[in-house]
Structures are given as C-alpha cells and as structure tokens.
Protein backbone atom coordinates (compact mmCIF):
# COMPACT_ATOMS: atom_id res chain seq x y z
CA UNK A 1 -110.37 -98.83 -36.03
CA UNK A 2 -113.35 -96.42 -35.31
CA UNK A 3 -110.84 -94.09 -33.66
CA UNK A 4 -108.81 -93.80 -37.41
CA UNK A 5 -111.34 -93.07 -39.15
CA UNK A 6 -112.28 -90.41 -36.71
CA UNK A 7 -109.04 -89.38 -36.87
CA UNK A 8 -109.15 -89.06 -40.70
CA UNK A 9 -112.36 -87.28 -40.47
CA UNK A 10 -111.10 -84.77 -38.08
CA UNK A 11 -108.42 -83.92 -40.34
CA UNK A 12 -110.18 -84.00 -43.74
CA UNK A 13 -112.74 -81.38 -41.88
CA UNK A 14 -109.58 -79.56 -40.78
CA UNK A 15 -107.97 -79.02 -44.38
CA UNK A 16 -111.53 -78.18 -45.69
CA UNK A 17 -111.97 -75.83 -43.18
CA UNK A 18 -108.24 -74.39 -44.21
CA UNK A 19 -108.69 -74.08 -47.42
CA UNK A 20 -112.25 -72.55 -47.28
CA UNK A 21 -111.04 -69.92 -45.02
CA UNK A 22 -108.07 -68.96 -47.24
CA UNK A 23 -110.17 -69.13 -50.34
CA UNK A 24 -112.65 -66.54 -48.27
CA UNK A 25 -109.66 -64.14 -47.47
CA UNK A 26 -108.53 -63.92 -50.70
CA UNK A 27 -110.02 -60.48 -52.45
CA UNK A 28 -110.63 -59.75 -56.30
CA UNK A 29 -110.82 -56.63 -57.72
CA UNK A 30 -112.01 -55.10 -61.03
CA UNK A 31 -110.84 -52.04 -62.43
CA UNK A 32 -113.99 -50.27 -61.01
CA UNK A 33 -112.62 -51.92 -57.84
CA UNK A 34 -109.38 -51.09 -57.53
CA UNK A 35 -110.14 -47.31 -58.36
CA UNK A 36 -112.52 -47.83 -55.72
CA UNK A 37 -109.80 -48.57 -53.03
CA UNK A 38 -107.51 -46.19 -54.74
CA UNK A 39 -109.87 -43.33 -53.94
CA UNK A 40 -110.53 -44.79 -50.69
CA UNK A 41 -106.97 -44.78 -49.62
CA UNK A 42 -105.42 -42.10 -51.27
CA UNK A 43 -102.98 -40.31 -49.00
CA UNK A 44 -103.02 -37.02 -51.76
CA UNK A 45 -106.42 -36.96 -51.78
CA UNK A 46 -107.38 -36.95 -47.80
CA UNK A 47 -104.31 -34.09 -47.57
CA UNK A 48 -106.73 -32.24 -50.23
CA UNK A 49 -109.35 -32.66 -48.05
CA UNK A 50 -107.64 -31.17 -45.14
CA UNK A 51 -106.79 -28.03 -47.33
CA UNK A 52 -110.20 -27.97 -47.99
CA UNK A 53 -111.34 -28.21 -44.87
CA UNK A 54 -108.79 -25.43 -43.68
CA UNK A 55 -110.32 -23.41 -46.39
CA UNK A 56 -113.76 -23.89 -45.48
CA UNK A 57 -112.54 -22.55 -42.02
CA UNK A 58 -110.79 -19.66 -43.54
CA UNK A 59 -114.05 -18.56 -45.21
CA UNK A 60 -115.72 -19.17 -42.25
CA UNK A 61 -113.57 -16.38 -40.16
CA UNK A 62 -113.47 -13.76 -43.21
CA UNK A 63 -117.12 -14.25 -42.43
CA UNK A 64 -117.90 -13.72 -39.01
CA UNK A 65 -115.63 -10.54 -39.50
CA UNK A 66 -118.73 -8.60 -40.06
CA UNK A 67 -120.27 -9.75 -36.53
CA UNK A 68 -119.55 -8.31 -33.69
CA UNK A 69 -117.14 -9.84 -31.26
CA UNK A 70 -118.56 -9.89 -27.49
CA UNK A 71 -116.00 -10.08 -24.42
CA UNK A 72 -117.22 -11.08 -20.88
CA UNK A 73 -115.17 -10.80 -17.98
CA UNK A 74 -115.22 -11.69 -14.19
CA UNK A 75 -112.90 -10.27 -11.11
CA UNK A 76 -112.81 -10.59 -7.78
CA UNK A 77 -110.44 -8.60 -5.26
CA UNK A 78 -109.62 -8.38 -1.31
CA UNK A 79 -107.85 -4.53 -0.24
CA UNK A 80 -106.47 -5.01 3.12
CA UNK A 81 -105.17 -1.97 4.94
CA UNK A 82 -105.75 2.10 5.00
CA UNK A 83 -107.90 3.16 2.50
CA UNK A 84 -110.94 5.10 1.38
CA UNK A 85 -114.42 3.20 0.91
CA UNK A 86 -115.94 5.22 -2.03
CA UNK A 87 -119.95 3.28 -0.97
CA UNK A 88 -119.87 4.48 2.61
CA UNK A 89 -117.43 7.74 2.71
CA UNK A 90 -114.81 6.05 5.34
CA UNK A 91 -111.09 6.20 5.42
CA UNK A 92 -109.46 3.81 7.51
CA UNK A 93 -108.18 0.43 8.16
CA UNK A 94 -110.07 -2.36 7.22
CA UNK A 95 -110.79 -4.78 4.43
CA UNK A 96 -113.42 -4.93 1.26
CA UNK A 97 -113.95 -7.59 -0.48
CA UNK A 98 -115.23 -6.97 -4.30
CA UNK A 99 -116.77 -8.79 -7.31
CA UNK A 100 -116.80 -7.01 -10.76
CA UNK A 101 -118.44 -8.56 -13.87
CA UNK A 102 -118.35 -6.52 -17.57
CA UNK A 103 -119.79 -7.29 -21.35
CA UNK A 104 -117.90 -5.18 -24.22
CA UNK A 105 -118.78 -6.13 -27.76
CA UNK A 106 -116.68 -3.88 -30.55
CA UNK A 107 -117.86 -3.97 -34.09
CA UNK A 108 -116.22 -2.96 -37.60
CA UNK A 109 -118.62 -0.47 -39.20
CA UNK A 110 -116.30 0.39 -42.37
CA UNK A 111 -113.17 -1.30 -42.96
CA UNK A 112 -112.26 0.43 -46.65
CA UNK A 113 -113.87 -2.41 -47.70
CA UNK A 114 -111.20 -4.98 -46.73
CA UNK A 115 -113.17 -7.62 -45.05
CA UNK A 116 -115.73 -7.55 -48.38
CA UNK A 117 -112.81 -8.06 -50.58
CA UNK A 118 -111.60 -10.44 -47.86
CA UNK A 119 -114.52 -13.01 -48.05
CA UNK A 120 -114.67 -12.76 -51.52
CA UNK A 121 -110.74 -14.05 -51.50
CA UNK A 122 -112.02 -16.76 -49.20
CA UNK A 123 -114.73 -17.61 -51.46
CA UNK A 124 -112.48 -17.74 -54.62
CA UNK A 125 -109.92 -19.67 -52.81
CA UNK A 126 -111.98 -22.29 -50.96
CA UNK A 127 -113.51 -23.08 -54.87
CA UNK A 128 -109.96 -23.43 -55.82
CA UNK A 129 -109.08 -26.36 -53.30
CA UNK A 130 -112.12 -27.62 -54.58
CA UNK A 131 -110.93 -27.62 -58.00
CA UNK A 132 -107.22 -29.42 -56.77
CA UNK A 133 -109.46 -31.74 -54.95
CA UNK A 134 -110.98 -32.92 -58.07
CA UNK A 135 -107.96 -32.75 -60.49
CA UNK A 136 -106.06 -35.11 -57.80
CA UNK A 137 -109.15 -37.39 -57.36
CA UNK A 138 -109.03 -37.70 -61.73
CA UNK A 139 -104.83 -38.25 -61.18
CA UNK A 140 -105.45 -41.49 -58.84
CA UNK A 141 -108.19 -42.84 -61.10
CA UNK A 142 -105.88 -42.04 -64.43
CA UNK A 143 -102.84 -43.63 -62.54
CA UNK A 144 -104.41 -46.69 -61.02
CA UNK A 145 -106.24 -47.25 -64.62
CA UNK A 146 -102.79 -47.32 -66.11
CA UNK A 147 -101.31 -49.25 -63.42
CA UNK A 148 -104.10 -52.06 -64.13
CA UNK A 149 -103.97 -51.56 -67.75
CA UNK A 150 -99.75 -52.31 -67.43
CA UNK A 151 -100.50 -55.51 -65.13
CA UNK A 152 -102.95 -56.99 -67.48
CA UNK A 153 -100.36 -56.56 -70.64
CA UNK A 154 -97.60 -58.15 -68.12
CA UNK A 155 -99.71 -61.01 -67.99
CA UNK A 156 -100.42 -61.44 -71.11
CA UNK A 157 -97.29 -61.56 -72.78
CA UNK A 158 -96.26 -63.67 -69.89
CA UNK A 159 -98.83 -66.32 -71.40
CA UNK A 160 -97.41 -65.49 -74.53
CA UNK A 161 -93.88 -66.44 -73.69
CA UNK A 162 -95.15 -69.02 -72.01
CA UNK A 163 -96.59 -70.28 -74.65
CA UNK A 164 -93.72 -69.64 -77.04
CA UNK A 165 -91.72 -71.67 -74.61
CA UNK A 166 -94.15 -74.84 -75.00
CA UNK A 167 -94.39 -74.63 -78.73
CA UNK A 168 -90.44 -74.54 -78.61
CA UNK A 169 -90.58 -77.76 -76.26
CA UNK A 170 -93.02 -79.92 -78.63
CA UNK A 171 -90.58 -78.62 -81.57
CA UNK A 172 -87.71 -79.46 -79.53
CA UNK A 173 -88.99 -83.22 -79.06
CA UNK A 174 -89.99 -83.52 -82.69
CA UNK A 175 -86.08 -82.68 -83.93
CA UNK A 176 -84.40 -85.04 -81.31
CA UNK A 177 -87.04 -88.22 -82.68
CA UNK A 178 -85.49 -86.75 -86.25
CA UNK A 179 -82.31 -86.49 -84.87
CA UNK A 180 -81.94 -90.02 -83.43
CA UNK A 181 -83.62 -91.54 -86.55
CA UNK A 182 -80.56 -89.63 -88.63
CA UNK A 183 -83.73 -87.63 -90.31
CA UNK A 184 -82.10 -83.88 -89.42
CA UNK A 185 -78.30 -83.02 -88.13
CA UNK A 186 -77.27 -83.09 -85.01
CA UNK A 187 -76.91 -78.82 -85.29
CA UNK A 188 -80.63 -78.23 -85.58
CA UNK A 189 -80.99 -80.34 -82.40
CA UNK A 190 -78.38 -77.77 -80.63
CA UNK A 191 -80.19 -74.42 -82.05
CA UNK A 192 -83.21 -76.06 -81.03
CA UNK A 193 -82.29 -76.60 -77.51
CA UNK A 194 -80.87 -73.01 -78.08
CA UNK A 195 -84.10 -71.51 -78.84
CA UNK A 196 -85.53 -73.40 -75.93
CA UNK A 197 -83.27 -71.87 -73.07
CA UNK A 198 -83.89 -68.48 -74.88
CA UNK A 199 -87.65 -68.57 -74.69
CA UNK A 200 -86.84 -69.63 -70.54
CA UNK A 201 -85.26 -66.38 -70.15
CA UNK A 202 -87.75 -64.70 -72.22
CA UNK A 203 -90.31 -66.19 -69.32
CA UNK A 204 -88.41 -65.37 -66.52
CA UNK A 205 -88.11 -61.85 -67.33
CA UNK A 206 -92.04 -61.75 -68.25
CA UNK A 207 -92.72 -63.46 -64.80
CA UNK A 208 -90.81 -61.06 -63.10
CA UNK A 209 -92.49 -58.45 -65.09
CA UNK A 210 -96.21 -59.10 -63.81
CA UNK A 211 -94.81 -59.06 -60.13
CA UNK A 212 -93.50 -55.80 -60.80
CA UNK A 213 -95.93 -54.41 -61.86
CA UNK A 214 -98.54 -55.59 -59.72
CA UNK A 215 -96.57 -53.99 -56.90
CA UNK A 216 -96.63 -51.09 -58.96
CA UNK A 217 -100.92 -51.64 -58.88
CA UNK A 218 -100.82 -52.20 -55.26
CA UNK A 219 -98.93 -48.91 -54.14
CA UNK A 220 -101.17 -47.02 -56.60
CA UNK A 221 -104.17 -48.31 -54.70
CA UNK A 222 -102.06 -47.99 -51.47
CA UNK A 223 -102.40 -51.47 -50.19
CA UNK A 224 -100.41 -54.08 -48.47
CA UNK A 225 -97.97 -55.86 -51.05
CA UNK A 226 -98.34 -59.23 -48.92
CA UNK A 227 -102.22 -59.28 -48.99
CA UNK A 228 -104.09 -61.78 -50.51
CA UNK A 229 -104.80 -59.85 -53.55
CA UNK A 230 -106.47 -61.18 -57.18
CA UNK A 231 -107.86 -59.18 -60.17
CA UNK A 232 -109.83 -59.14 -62.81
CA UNK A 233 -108.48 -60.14 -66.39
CA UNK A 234 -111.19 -59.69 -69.12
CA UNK A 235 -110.53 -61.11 -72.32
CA UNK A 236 -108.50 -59.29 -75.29
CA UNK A 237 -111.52 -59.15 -77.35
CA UNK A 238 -114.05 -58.29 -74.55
CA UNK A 239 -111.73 -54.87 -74.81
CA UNK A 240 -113.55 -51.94 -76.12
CA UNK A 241 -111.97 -51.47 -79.72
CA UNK A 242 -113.91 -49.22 -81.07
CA UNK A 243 -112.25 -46.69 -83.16
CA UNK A 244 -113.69 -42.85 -82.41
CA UNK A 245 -113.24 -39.67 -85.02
CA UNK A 246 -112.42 -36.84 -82.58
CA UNK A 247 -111.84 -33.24 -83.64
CA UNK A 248 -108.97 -31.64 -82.26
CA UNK A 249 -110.41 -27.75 -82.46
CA UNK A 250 -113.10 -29.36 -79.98
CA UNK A 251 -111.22 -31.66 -77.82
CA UNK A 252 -109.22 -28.47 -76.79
CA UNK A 253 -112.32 -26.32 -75.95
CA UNK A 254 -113.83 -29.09 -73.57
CA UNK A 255 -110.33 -29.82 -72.42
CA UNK A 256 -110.41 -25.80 -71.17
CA UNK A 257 -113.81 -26.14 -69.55
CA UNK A 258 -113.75 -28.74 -67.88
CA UNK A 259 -109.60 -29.97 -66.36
CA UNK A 260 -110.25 -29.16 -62.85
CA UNK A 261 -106.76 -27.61 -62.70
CA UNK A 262 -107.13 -25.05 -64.62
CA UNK A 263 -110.64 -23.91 -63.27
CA UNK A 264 -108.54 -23.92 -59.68
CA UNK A 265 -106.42 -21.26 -61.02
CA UNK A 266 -109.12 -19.23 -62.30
CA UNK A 267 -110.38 -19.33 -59.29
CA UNK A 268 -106.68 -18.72 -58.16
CA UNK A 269 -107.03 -15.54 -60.26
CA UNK A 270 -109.73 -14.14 -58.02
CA UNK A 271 -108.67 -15.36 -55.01
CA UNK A 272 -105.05 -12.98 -55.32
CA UNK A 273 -107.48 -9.90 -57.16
CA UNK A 274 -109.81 -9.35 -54.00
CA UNK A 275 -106.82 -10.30 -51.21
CA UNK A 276 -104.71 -7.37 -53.22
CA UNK A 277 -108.21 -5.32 -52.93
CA UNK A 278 -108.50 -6.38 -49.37
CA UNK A 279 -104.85 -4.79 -48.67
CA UNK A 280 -105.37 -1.28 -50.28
CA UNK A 281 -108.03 -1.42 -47.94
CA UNK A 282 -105.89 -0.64 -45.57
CA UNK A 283 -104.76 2.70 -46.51
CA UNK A 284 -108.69 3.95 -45.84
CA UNK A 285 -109.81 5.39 -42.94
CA UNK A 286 -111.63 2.95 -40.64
CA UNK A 287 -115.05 3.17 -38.17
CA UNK A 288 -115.67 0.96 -35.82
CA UNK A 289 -118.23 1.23 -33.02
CA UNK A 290 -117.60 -0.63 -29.56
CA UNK A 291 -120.11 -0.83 -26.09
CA UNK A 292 -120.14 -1.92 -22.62
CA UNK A 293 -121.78 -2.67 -19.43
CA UNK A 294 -120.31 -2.75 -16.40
CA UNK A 295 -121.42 -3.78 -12.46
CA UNK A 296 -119.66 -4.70 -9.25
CA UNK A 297 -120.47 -5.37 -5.63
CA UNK A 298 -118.44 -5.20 -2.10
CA UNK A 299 -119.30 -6.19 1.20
CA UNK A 300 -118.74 -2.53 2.63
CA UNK A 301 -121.92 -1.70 0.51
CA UNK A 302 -125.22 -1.04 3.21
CA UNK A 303 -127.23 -1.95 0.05
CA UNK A 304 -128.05 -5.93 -0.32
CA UNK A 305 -125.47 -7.88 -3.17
CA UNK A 306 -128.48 -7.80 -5.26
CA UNK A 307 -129.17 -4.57 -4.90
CA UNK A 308 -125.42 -3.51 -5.88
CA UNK A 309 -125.11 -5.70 -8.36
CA UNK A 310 -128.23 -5.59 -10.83
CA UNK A 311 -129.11 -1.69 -10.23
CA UNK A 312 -126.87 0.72 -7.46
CA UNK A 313 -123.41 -0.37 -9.76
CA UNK A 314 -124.23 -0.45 -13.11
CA UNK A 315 -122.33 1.66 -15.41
CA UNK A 316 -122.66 1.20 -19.67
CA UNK A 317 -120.67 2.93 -22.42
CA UNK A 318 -120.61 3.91 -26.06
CA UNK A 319 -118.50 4.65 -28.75
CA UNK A 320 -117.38 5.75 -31.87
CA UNK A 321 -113.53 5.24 -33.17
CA UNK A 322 -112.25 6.56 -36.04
CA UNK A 323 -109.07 5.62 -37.23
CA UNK A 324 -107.25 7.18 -39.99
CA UNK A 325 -103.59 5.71 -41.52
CA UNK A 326 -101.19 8.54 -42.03
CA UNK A 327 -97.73 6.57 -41.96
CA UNK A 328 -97.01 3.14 -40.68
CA UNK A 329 -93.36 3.12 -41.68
CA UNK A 330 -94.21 1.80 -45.35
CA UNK A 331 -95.77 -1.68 -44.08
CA UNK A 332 -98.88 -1.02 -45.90
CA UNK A 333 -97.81 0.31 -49.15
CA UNK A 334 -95.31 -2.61 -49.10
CA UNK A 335 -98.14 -5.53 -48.70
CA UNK A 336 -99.89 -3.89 -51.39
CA UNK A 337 -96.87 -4.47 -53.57
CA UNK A 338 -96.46 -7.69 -52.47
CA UNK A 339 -100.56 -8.37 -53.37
CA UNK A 340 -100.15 -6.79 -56.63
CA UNK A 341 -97.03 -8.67 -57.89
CA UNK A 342 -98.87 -12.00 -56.29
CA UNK A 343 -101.76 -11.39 -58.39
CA UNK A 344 -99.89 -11.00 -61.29
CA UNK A 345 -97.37 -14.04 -61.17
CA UNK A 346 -100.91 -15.92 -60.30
CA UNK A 347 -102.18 -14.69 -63.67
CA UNK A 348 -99.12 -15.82 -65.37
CA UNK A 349 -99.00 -19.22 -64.12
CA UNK A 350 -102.36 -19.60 -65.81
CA UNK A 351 -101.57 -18.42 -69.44
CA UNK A 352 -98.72 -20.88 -68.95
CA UNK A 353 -101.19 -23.70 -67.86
CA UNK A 354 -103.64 -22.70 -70.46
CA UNK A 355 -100.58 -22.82 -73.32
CA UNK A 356 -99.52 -26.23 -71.59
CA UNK A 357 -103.18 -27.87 -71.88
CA UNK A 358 -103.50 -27.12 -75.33
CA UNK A 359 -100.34 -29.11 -75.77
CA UNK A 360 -101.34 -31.96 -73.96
CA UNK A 361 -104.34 -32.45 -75.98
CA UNK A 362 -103.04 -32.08 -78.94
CA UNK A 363 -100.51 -34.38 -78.19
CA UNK A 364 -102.83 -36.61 -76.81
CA UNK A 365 -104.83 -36.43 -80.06
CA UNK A 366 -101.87 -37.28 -82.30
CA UNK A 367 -100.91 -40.06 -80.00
CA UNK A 368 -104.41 -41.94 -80.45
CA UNK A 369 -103.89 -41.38 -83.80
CA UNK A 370 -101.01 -43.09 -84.05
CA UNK A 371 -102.64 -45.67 -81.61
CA UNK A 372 -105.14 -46.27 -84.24
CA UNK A 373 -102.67 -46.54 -86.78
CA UNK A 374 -101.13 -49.17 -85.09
CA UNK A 375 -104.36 -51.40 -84.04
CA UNK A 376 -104.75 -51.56 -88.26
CA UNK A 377 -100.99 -52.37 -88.93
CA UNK A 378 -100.35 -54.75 -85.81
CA UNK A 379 -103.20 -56.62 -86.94
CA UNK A 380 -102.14 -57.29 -90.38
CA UNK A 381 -98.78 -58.23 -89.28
CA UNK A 382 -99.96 -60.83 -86.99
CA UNK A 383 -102.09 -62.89 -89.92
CA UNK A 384 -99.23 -62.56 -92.20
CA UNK A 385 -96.82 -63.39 -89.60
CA UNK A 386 -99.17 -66.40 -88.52
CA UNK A 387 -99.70 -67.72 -92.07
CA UNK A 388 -95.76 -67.53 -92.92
CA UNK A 389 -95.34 -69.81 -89.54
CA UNK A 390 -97.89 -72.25 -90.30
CA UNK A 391 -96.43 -72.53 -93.94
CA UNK A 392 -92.74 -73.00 -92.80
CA UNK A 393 -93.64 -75.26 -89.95
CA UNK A 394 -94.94 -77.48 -92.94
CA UNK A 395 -92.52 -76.95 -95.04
CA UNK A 396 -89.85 -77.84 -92.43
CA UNK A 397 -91.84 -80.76 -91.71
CA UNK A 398 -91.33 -82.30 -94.87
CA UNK A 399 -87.49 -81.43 -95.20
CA UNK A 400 -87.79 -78.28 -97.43
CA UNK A 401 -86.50 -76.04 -95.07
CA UNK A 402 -84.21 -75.06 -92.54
CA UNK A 403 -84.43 -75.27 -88.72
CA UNK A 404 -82.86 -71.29 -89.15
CA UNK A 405 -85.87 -70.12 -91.22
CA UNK A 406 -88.34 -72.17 -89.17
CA UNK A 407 -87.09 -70.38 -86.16
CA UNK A 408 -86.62 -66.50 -88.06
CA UNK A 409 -90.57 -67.27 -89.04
CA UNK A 410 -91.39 -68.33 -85.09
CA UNK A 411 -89.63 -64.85 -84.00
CA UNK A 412 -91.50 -62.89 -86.05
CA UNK A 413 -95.09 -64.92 -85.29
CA UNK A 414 -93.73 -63.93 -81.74
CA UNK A 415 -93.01 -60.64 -82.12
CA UNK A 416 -96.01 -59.91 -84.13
CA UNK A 417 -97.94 -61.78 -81.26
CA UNK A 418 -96.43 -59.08 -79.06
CA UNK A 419 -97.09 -56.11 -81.04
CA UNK A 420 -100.57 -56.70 -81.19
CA UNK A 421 -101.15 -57.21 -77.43
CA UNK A 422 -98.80 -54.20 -76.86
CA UNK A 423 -100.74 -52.20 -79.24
CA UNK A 424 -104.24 -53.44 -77.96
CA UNK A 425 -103.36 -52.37 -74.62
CA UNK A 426 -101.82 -49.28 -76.01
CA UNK A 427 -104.85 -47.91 -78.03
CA UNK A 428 -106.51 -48.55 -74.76
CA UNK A 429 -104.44 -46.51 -72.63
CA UNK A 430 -104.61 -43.76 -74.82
CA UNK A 431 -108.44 -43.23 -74.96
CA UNK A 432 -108.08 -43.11 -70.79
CA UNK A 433 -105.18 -40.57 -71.29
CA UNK A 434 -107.26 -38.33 -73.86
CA UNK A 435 -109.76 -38.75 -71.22
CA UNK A 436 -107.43 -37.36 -68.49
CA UNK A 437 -106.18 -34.41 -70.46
CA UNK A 438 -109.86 -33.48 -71.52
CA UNK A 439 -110.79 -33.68 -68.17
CA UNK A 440 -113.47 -36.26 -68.77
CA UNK A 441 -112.44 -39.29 -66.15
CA UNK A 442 -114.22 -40.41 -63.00
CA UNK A 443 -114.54 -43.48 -61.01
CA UNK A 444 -116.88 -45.47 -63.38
CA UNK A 445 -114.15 -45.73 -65.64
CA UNK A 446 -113.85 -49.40 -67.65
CA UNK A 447 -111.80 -51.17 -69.66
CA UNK A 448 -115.38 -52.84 -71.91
C-alpha cells in the first residue's frame, strides 16, 4: 500500500514538474518585445552594419593616405666562387657571407588635391551607410508593428466568428424546440442549420487566418515558427483612439528632414561630388618625397659585425619626385567622365526620392483621413446594426418575423461587428504608417 501511494506521488511530482517546465519555456512578447527581437535578429540590418563597418574602414585608409608609409627589409646572401671582395681589395676564390637590413618611408606631399577630396568622399559616404542603417532599422520596426497589428485583428475576428457561430448554435436549438412543438416550419430549421455550417466555415477560415499570420509575425522577427511563442493582446478599447489634426504643408517638411533615406542620399550627393574632385585630381602634377637608410655586414669585413653594421656600412638617401601626367592613353579623362555622369545620375535619384516622399505623405495624410472617417461611420453602423438585431431577435421571438430577416439583421450585426474591428485596427495602422513616412518611428513604438 505505502509503495502506491509513493508511486502516485512520484508521478503527481513528475507531471507538476512537466508542466512547470513547459509553462517556463513558453515566451510572451509585447509589441515593444517583439520589435525588440526583430531588431535583434534582423538579417538586413547586421548586413548594414557590415557596410558600415566596411565604410568606417574605407575612411580609415583615405585617411592614413596623408602618412607616410615605412618599408623595412632584411637579406641575407652566400657568393661562392671567383670574385672581388669590395671590404678588403681581394679577387679570388672564396666565399662571403652577407646580411643587409634597409628602412624607406615615401610620402605624398601634393596629390592635386585627390586624397583631400578623397577623405571627404569617405566622410560623406560612411554618413550615408549611416543613414541606410537607420532607414532599415525604422523598416523592421514599421514591418514587425504591422505584422503584430495584422495578428491581433486575426484574432479578433476569429473571436468574432466564433462567437457568431455560438449565437447561431443557441438560435439553432431554440428553432428545433419550435420546430418539434409545430411552433415554426420545418424550413427555418434547415436555413438555420444552414447558417450554422456557414458560420463553421467562416471560423475555419478565421482560424487559419491567425496562424498565418502569426507566421507572418514570426519571420518578421526572424524566429523559429515551432517555438513556444505567446503575445500580448491588449484590449480594443485600451487602443489609443485618439483622433490628431495634422497639417499636411508640415507633415511634408518634417517628413524631408528627418526619413533617414533621403538624408543618405544627400550625403550620397557629396560622397560622388568630392570622388569626381578626387579624379580630376589626377590630371595635376604630383610631389612626393621618399628616404632611406641602408647597412650591411660580411664576414670578409676585418672590422667587428658591430662595427660594420651600426657605423662602417651605413648609407641614407633623399628625394624629391615630381611627376607630371602628359598622356595616359585617355584613362584619366575617361574616369573623370565616368565621376561626373555618377555624380549627376546620384543627384537625380534624389529629386526623384524627394518628388516620391512628398507623395507618400500626402498619401499617407489622406489615408488617415479616411481612417478617421471610418472610426466615426463604423461606429455608428455597429449601434444601429446592434439595435436592429436585438429588435428582430424579439420580434422573431414572438412570431412577427421571419427566420430570413432575423438572419439578413444577424449578417449585418456581423458585418458591422467586423467593420469596426477592421477599422479600429486600421486607423491604428495608419498613424504607425504616417509615422514611417515622416520618419518619426523607433523602437518604443506602442499600440496604447
């Protein structure tokens, strides 16, 4: 007996145990959250940062191209056989045996001003990444917003339908007790059970929905579909409803100071001007000033290795080199072109950008509008829709109506039901996406 209820024990420990560890692996996430992990994981964004990094590194050489570079070398040689000793006078046959070290440094004293130019290219193009760096970083937290934002309505007009479906059920049972009593026709019991199988589907396609797009949520955030994943659901009303007057003239002029994109190809801009500067450089004259120091021993040499080595051997240089481009079969005057037409095709792109912001915002602008619109309209619907149910359900009730205008009022208490979440979630969405085209969005965006 003792040994059973050990036994039970055991294995009521056992499932706590089981359960308490799968509760523990199971993570939530909020919006804040998720955009968290997003960020975290974002495959576009660490490829930004390795462009970034590369341009940090290209600024760093356009740099150290006013330094001067420093060369060191070592040798070491054996000469067997007839030949002259140049330390003791001798011509013969035998062997010497040499070391040899040198130091050159070279340095660019005037380059037509191409290595200025060229930093200041580096510059302008290392702020540019930069700028993409950001503008990708708002792109993940706009897209996993939405992606949350499109999960949560899933859900809800899953509960809706399912819902819908119960109220059908309990309506169902009410007309087959009429039915069987000989209170309603046999028909209305049919359309019924009709309506029933109808508001099924209507489930199955919402349930299919939410798993949909909650994969959609989890490749936004870049996660493993199979993990044990929950999130947050605040309430409809918790939702920040709030209705804001925006002025369009305004909207636009943030919108151009701050979207991270287009300040990249400003900086774009200035990154082609001073690499097209940096190549008519080129067609300058350049100076360029180089030195060395040389020693070497042998063991021909009466003096000591020390001796050869630090004072008897020691040989240094200077010098000046000036070299001035008279024809280099048209490569130069050709990567000028090239520079020039770059620069301008770069300036294009941005009036194009510029034209295409100011679109986007005022899109945006006449979309929340219309968002707005909506919140007002949807709302009205629903109570109408809600009181014309309620009045047919009684009126069908007590035998004045049809089952077909009972059900035609049920559709539209539906639909209306619908509408309004679709238009909650919509108004919501919008702000975020005038918030994205403004350039206004970072990671402690929330839904409240």
């Amino acid at each position: 007996m003792k040994s059973l209820w050990l036994t039970l024990i055991l294995l009521l420990f056992s499932s706590a145990l089981t359960f308490a560890q799968t509760s523990e692996s199971v993570t939530q996430y909020s919006l804040e959250g998720a955009i968290e992990v997003a960020l975290q994981n974002s495959s576009r964004l660490q490829e930004i940062d390795n462009n970034v990094s590369l341009a940090k590194a290209q600024r760093s050489n356009a740099a150290a191209a006013f330094l001067p570079s420093i060369n060191g070398g070592l040798s070491q040689s054996r000469n067997i056989g007839r030949q002259f000793d140049n330390t003791t006078g001798d011509f013969g046959d035998f062997t010497i045996n040499s070391f040899g070290a040198s130091l050159n440094s070279n340095m660019s004293l005037f380059t037509g001003f191409a290595n200025i130019n060229q930093l200041r290219s580096s510059d302008a193009a290392l702020e540019s990444r930069e700028f993409t760096r950001q503008r990708v970083k708002e792109q993940v937290i706009f897209s996993t917003a939405s992606a949350y934002l499109q999960y949560l309505l899933s859900i809800e007009l899953r509960d809706l339908a399912q819902q819908t479906l119960e109220v059908s059920k309990q309506q169902l049972t009410r007309i087959r007790a009429q039915v069987e009593v000989g209170a309603r026709p046999q028909v209305d019991l049919l359309n019924q059970e009709s309506t029933v199988a109808s508001n099924e589907f209507q489930l199955i396609n919402r349930q299919n929905a939410v798993v949909q797009n909650r994969l959609a949520l989890l490749r936004e955030m870049e996660l493993d579909p199979q993990a044990a994943i929950t999130f947050v659901q605040p309430e409809i009303d918790e939702l920040n409803l709030v209705m804001q007057s925006y002025d369009l003239d305004q909207l636009v002029e943030v919108a151009l100071q701050n979207r991270a994109d287009y300040q990249s190809q400003q900086a774009s801009i200035q990154a082609a001007y001073y690499s097209y500067k940096a190549t008519q450089g080129r067609i300058m004259p350049s100076l360029s000033a180089s030195a060395s120091i040389r020693s070497s021993l042998n063991d021909r040499n009466p003096f000591s290795y020390s001796d050869q080595f630090t004072d008897q051997n020691i040989s240094r240089g200077f010098s000046l080199s000036l070299n001035i481009p008279f024809f280099n079969r048209l490569n130069t005057r050709t990567a000028i072109v090239s520079q020039k037409l770059n620069y301008e095709n770069v300036k294009l792109s941005v009036d194009r950008s510029r034209l295409s912001i100011i679109s986007e915002v005022t899109q945006a602008y006449n979309d929340y509008q219309a968002r707005v619109a909506e919140l007002e309209s949807t709302e009205k619907a629903l109570a109408a829709s809600e009181r014309a149910y309620e009045t047919e359900l009684e009126r069908y009730d007590i035998g004045i109506s049809t089952l077909v205008e009972l059900s035609q009022a049920q559709a539209l208490y539906v639909q209306a039901q619908s509408n309004r979440l679709q238009a909650v979630y919509s108004y919501t969405f919008q702000e975020k996406l005038l918030d994205y085209y403004i350039g206004n969005l970072n990671e402690t965006l929330s839904l409240n």
